[in-house]
C-alpha atoms as a PDB file:
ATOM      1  CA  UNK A   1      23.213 -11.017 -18.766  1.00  0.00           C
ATOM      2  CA  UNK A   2      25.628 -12.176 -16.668  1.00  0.00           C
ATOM      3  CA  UNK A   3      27.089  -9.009 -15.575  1.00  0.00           C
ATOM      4  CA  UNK A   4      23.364  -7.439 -14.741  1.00  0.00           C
ATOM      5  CA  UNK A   5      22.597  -5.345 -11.768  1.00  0.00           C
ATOM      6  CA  UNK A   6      19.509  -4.886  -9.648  1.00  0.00           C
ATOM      7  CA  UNK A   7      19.365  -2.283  -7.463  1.00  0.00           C
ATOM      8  CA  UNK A   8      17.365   1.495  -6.794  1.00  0.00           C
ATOM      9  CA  UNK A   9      17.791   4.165  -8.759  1.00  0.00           C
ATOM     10  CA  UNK A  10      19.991   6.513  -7.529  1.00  0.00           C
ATOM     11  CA  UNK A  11      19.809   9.978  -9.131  1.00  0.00           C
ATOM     12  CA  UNK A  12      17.662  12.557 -11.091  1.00  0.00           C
ATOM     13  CA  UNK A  13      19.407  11.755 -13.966  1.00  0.00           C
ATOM     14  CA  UNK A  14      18.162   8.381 -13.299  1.00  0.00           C
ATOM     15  CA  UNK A  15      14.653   8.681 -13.158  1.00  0.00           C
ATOM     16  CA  UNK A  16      15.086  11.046 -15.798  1.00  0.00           C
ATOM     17  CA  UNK A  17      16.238   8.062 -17.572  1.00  0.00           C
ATOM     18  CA  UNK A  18      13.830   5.997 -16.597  1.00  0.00           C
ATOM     19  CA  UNK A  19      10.847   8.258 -18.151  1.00  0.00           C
ATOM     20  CA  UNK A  20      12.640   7.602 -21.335  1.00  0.00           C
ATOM     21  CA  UNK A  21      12.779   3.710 -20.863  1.00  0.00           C
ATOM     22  CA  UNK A  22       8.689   3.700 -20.092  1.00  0.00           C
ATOM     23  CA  UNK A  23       8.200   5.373 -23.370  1.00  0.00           C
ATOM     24  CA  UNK A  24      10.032   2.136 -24.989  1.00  0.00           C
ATOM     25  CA  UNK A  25       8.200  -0.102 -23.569  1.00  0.00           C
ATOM     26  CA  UNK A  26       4.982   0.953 -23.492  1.00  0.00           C
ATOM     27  CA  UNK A  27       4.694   3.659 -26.310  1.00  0.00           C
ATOM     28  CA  UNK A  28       6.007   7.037 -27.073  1.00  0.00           C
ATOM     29  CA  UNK A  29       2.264   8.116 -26.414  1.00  0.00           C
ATOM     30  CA  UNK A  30       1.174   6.841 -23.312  1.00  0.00           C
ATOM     31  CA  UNK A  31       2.469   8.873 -20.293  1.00  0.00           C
ATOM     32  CA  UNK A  32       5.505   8.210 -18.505  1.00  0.00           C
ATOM     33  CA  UNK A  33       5.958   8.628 -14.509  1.00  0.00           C
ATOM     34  CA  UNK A  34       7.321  11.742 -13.942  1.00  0.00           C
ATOM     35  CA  UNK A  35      11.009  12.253 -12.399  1.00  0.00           C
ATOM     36  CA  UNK A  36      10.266  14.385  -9.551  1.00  0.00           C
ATOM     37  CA  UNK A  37       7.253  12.551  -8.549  1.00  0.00           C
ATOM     38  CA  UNK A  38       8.919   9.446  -8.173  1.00  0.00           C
ATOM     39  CA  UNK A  39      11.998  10.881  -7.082  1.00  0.00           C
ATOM     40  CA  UNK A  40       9.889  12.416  -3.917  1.00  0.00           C
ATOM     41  CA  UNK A  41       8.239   8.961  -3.472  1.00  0.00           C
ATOM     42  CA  UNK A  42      11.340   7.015  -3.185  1.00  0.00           C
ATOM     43  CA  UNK A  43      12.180   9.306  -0.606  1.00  0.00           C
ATOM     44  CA  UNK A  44       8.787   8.846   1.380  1.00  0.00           C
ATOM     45  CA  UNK A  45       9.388   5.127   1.462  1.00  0.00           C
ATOM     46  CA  UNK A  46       8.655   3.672  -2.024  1.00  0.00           C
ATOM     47  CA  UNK A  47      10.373   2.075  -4.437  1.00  0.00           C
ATOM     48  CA  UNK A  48      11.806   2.890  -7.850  1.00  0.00           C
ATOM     49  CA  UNK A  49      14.366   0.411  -9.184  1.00  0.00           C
ATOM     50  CA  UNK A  50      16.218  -0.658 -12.395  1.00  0.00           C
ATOM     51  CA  UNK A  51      17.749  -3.870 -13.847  1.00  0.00           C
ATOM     52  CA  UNK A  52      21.403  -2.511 -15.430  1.00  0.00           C
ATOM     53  CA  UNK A  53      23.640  -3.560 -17.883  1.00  0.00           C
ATOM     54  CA  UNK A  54      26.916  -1.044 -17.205  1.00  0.00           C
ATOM     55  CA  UNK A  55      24.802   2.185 -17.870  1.00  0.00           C
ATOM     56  CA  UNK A  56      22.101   0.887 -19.852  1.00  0.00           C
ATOM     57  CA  UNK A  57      18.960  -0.114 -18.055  1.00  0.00           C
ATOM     58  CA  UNK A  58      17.322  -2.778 -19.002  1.00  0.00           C
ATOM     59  CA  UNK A  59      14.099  -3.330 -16.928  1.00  0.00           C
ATOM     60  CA  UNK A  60      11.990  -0.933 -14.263  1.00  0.00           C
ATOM     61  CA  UNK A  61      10.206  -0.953 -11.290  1.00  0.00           C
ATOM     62  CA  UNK A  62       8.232   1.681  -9.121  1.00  0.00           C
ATOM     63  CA  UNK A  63       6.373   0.681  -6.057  1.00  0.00           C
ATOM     64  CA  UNK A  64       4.994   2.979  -3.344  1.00  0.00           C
ATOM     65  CA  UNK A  65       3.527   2.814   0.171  1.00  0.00           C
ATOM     66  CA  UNK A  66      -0.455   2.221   0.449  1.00  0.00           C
ATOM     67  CA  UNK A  67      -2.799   3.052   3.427  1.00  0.00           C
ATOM     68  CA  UNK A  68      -1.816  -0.831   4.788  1.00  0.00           C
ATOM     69  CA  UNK A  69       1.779   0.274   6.209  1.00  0.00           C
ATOM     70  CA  UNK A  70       2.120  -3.760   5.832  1.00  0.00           C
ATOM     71  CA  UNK A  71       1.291  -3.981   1.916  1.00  0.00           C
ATOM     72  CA  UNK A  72       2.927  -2.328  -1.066  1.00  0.00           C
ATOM     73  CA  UNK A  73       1.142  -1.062  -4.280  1.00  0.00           C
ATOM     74  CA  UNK A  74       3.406  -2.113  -7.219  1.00  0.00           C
ATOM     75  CA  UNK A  75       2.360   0.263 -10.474  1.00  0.00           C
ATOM     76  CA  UNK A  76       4.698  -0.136 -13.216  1.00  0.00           C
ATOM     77  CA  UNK A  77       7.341  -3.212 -14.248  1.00  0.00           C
ATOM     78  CA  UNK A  78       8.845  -3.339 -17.468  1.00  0.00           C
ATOM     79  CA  UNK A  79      11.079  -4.896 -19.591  1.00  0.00           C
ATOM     80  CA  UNK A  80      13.265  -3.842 -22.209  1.00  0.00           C
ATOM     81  CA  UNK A  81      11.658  -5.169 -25.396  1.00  0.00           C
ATOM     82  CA  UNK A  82      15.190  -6.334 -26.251  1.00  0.00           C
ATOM     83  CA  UNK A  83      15.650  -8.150 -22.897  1.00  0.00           C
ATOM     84  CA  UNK A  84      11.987  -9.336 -22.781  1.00  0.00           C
ATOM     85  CA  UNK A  85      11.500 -13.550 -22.491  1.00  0.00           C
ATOM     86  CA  UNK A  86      14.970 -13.780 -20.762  1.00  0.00           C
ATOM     87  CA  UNK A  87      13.279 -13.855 -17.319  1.00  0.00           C
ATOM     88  CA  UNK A  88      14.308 -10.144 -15.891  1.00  0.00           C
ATOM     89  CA  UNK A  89      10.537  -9.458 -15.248  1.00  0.00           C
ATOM     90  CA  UNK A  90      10.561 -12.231 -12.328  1.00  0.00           C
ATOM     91  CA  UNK A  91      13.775 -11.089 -11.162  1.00  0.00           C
ATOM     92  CA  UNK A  92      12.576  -7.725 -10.825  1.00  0.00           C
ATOM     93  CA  UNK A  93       9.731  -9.040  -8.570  1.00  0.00           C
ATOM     94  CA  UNK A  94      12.472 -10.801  -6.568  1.00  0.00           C
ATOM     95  CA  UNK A  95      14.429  -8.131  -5.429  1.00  0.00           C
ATOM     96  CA  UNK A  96      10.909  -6.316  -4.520  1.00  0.00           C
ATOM     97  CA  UNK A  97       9.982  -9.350  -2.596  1.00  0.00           C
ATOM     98  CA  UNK A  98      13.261  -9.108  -0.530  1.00  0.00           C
ATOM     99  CA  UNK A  99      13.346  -5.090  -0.810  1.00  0.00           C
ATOM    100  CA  UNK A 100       9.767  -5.078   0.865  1.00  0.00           C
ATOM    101  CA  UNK A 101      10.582  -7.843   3.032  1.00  0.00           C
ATOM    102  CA  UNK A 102      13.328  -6.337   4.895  1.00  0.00           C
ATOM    103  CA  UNK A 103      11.333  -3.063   5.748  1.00  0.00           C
ATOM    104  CA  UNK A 104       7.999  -5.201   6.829  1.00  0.00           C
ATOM    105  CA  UNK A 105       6.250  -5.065   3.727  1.00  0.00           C
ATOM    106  CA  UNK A 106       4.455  -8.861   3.161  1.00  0.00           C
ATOM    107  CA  UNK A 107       2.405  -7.846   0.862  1.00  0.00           C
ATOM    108  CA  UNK A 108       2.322  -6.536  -2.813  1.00  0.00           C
ATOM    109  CA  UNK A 109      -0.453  -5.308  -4.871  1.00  0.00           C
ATOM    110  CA  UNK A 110      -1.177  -4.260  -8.308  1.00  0.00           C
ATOM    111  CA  UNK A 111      -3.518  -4.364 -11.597  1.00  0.00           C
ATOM    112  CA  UNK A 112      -2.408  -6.314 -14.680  1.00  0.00           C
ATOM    113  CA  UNK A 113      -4.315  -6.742 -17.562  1.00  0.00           C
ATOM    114  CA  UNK A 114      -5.935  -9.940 -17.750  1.00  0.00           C
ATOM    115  CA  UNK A 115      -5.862 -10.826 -21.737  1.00  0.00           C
ATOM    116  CA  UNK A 116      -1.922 -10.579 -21.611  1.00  0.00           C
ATOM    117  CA  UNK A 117      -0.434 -13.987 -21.397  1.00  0.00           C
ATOM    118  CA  UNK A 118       2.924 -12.672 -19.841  1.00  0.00           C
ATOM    119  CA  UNK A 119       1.066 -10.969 -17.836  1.00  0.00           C
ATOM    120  CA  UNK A 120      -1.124 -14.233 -16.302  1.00  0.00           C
ATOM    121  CA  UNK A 121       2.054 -16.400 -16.571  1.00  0.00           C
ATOM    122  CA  UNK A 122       4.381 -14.349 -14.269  1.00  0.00           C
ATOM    123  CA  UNK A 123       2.362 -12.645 -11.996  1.00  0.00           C
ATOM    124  CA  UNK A 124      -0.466 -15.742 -11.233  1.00  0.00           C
ATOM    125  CA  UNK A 125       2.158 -18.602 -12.901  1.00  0.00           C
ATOM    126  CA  UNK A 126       5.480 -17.708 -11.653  1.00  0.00           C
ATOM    127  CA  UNK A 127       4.930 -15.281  -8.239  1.00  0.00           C
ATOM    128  CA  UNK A 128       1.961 -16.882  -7.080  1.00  0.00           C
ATOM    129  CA  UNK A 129      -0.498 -13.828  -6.348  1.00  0.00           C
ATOM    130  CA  UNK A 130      -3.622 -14.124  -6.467  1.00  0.00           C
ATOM    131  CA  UNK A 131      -7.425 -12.352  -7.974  1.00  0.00           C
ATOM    132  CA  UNK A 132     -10.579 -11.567  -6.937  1.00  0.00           C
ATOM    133  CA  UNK A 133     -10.876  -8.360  -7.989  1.00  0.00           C
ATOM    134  CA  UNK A 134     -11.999  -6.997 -11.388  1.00  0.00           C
ATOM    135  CA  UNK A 135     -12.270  -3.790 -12.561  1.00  0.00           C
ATOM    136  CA  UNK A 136     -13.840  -2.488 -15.871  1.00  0.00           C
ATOM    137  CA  UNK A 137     -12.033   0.341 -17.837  1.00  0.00           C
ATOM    138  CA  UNK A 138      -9.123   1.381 -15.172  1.00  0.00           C
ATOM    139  CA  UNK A 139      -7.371   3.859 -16.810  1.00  0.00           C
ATOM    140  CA  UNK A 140     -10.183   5.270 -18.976  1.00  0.00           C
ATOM    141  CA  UNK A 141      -8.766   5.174 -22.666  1.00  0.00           C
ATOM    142  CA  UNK A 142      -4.917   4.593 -23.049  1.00  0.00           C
ATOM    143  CA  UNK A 143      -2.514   5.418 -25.606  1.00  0.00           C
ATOM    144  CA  UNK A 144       0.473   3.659 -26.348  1.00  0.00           C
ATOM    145  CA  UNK A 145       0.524  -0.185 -26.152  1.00  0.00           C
ATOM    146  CA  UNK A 146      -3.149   0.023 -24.893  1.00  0.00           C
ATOM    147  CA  UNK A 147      -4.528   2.223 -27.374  1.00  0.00           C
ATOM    148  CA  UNK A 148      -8.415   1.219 -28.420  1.00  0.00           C
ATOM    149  CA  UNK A 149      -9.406  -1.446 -25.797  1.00  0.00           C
ATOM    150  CA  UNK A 150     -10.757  -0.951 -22.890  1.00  0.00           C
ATOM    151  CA  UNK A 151      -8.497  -0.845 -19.919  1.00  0.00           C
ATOM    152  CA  UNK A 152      -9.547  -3.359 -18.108  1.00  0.00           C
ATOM    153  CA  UNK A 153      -7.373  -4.976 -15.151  1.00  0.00           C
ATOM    154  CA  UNK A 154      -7.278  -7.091 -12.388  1.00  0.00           C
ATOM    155  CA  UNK A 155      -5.992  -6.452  -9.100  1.00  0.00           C
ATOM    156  CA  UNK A 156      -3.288  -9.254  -7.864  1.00  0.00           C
ATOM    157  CA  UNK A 157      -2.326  -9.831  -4.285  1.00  0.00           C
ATOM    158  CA  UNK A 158       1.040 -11.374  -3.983  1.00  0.00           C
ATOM    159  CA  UNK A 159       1.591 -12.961  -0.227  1.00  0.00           C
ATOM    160  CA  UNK A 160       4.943 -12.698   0.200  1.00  0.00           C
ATOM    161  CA  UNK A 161       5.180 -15.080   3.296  1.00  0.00           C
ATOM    162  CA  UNK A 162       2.874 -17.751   1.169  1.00  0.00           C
ATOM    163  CA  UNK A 163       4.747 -20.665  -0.382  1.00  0.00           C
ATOM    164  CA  UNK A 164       4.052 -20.981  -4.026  1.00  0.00           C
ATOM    165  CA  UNK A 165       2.600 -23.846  -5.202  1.00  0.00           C
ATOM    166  CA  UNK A 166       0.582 -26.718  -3.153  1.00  0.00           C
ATOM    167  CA  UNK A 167      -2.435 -27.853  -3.549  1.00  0.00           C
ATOM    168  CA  UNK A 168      -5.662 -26.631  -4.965  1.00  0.00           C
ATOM    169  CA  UNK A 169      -8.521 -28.059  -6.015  1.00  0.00           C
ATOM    170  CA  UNK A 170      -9.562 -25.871  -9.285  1.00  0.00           C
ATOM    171  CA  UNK A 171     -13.231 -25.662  -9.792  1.00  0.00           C
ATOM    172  CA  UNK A 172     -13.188 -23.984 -13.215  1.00  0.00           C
ATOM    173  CA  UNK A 173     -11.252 -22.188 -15.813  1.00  0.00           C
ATOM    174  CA  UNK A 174     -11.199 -19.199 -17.825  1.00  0.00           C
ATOM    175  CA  UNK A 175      -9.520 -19.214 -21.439  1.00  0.00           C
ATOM    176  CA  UNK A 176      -7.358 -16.156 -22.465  1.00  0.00           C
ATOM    177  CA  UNK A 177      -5.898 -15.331 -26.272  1.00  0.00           C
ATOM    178  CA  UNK A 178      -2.258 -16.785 -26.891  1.00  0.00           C
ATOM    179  CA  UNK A 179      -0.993 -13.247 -28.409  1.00  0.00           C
ATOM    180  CA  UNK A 180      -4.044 -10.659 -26.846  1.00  0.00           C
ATOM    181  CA  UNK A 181      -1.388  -8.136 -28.163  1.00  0.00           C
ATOM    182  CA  UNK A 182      -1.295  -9.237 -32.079  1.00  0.00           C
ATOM    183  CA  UNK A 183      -4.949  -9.789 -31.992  1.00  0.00           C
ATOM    184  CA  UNK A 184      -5.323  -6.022 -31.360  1.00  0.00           C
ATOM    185  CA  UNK A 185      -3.079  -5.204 -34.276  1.00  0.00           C
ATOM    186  CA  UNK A 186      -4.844  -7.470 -36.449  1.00  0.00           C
ATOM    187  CA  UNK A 187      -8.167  -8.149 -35.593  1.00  0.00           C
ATOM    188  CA  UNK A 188      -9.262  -5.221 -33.309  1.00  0.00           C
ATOM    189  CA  UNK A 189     -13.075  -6.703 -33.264  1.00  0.00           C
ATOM    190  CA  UNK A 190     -11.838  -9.887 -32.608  1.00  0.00           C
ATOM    191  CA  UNK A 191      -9.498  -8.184 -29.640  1.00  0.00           C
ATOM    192  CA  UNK A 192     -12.533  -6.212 -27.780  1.00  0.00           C
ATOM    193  CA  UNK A 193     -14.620  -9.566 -28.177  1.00  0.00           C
ATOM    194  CA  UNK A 194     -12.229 -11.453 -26.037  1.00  0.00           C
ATOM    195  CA  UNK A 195     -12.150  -8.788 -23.973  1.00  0.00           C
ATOM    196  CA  UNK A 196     -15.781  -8.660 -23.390  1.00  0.00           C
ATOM    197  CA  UNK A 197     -15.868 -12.433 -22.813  1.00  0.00           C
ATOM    198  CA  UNK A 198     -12.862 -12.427 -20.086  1.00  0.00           C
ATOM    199  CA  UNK A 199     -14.825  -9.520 -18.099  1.00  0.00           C
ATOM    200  CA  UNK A 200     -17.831 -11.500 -18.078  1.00  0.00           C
ATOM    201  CA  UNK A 201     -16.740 -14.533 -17.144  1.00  0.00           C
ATOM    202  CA  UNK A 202     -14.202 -13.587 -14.320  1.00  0.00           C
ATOM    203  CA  UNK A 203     -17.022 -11.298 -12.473  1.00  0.00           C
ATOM    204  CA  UNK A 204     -19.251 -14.206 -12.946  1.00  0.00           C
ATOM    205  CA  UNK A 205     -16.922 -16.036 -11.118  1.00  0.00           C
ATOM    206  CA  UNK A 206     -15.753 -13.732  -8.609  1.00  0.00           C
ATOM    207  CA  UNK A 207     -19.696 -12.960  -7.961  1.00  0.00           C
ATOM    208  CA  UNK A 208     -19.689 -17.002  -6.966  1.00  0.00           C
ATOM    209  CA  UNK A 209     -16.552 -16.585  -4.764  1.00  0.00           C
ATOM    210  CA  UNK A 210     -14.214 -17.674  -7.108  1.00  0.00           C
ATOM    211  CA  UNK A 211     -10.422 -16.291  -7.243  1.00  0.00           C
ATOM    212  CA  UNK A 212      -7.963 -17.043  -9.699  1.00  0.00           C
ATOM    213  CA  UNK A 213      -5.402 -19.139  -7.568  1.00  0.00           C
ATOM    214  CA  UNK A 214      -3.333 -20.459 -10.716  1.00  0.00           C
ATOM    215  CA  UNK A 215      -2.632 -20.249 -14.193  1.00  0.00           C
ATOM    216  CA  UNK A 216      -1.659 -23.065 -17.106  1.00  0.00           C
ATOM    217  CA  UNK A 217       0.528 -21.869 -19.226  1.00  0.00           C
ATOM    218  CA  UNK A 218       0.168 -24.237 -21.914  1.00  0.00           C
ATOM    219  CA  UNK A 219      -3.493 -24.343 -22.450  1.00  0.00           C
ATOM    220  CA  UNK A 220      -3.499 -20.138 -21.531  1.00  0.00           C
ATOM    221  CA  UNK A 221      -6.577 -20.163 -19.248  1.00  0.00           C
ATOM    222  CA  UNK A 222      -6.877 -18.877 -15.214  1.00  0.00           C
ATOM    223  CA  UNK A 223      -7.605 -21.863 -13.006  1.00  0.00           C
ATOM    224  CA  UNK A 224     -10.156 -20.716 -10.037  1.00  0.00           C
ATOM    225  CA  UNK A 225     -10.699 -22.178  -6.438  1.00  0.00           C
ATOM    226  CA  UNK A 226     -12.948 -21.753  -3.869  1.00  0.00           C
ATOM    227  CA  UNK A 227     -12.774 -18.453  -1.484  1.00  0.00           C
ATOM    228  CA  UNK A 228     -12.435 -19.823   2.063  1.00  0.00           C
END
């Protein structure tokens, strides 16, 4: 992807587009931003972005303003599913980090679903932002991707001044499934067990003033510290 651009979206047409590319990636049932709205939004100050190859884009961002002129609420990033594992998801983040940077912005919120690997492994691994936050059932029942589970999600806070990495003394872990995603397809009991289990243990810990300040990759399981 050599000859990929990053950059805002720059038309209609193009978040017309881009309503199109969130029914690829997360369903043809689950409901896609709409044009105008985000369109109107970008023009109030947020952000709505795309990761291009020639015409063809490839990844997708929208971000708007919050009630914290100094903090950004980040609500949808995705990835081609034929560009996924090639890193565009963390380059996306990049060019918010710099986008928000330059306007103020040093913060960046939003909700992820906890049971996703990719999920824990960029946005805890990778970016460095950080949990305390759980909350049960979101969205209310999804379609699409997230069809038959409740939407659970925590909320990450990504520092965008904070170095990432250092260190932390971890006081306990919480396991998550390797594919959360296949396990719903296959084994939907199994899938809403796990789900259960993750709820219960991360408000446990967050009850204890615990956050989720890492994430290991290769055993899959949130690493908690201390709140200060």
């Amino acid at each position: 992807m050599t000859g990929l651009v990053l950059r805002d979206l720059a038309s209609l047409a193009e978040m017309k587009a881009a309503e199109d590319f969130q029914r690829s990636v997360w369903g043809k049932d689950d409901p896609a931003d709409n044009a105008d709205l985000m369109m109107a939004i970008q023009h109030e100050g947020g952000l709505v972005a795309g990761a291009f190859d020639g015409d063809r884009m490839l990844a997708f961002l929208f971000a708007f303003p919050s009630s914290d002129p100094t903090a950004q609420h980040s609500h949808r990033l995705g990835v081609h599913p034929d560009a996924q594992g090639q890193g565009l998801g963390l380059r996306m983040k990049l060019y918010q980090k710099d986008w928000c940077l330059e306007r103020g912005i040093t913060h960046v919120r939003w909700t992820f679903d906890p049971a996703r690997r990719a999920n824990a492994v960029l946005n805890i691994h990778r970016l460095g932002a950080t949990s305390n936050t759980y909350y049960r059932d979101y969205y209310g029942a999804m379609e699409g991707i997230n069809a038959g589970m409740p939407s659970d999600r925590l909320l990450a806070d990504w520092d965008l001044t904070r170095p990432v990495g250092g260190l932390l003394t971890f006081v306990d872990t919480v396991p998550i499934p390797a594919d959360f995603a296949r396990l719903v397809l296959d084994d939907p009991a199994k899938a809403l067990s796990e789900r259960l289990r993750i709820r219960d243990a991360l408000e446990a810990a967050f009850a204890k003033g615990f956050h989720i300040a890492g994430f290991d990759r290769d055993a899959n399981r949130y690493l908690l510290a201390r709140t200060a």
